[in-house]
Protein backbone atom coordinates (compact mmCIF):
# COMPACT_ATOMS: atom_id res chain seq x y z
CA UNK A 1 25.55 58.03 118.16
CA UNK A 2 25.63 54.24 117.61
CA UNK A 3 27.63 52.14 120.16
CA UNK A 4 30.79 50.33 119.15
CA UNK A 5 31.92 48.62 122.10
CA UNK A 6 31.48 44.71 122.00
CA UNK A 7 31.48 42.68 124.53
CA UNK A 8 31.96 39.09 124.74
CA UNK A 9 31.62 36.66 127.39
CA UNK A 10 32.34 32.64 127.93
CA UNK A 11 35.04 30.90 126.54
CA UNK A 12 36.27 31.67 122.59
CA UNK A 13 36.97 28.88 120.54
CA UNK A 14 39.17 28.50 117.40
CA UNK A 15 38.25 26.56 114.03
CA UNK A 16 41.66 24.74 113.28
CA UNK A 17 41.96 23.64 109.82
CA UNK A 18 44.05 20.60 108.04
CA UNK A 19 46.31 22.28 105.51
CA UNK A 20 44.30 20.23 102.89
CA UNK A 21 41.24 21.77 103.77
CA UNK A 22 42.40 25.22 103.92
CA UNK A 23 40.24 27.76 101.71
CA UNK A 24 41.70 28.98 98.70
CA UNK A 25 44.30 31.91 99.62
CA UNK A 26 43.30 33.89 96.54
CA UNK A 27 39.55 34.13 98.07
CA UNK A 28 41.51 34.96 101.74
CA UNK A 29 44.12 37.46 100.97
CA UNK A 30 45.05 39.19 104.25
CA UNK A 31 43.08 36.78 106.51
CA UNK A 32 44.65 34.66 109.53
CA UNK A 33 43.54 31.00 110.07
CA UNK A 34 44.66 27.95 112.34
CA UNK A 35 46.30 25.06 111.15
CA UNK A 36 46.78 21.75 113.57
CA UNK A 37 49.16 19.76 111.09
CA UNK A 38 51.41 21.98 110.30
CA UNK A 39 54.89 20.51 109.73
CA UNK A 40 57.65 23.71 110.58
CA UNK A 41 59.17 24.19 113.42
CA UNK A 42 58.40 27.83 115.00
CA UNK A 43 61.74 29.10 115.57
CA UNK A 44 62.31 29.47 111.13
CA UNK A 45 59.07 29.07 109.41
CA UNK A 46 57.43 32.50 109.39
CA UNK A 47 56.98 33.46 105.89
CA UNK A 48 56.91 29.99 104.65
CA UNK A 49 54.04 28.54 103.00
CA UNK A 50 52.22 26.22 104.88
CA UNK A 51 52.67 22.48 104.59
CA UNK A 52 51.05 19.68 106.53
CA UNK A 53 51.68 16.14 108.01
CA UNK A 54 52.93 17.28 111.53
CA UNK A 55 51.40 18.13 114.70
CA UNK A 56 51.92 21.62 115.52
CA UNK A 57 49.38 23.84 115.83
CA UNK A 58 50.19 27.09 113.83
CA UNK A 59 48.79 30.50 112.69
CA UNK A 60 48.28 31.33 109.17
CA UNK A 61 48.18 34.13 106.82
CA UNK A 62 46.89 34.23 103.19
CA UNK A 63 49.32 36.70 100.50
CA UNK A 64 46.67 35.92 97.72
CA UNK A 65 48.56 32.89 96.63
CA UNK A 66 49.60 30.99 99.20
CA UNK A 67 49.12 30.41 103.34
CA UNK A 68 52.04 30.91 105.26
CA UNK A 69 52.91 30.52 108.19
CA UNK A 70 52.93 33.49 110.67
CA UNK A 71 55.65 31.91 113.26
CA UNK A 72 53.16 30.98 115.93
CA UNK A 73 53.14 27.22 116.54
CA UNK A 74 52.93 25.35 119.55
């Protein structure tokens, strides 16, 4: 019986994304990115789409049309 455990060691590093250079939702739909402009605070913005031009660094979900934010920014 194969093995399914992974195990990873060292440090893991994120690939934070502009929202201009985003990847098209529709090819994304259900994934999770990082943005490091994003412009909402994180006390109201989950559910909102994603815009840029600020400085907070935020996780991001794709509904097929759009990214929005997932109301983790920091």
């Amino acid at each position: 019986m194969p093995d399914f455990h992974i195990q990873q060691g060292g440090v893991y590093t994120r690939t934070y994304y502009t929202v201009a250079t985003l990847p098209a939702a529709a090819s994304f739909q259900g994934e999770e990115l990082f943005i490091s402009d994003g412009a909402a605070q994180e006390s109201n913005n989950y559910g909102q789409t994603a815009t840029g031009g600020g400085t907070f660094r935020c996780r991001v979900r794709s509904d097929g049309t759009a990214w929005k934010y997932m109301g983790l920014c920091w």
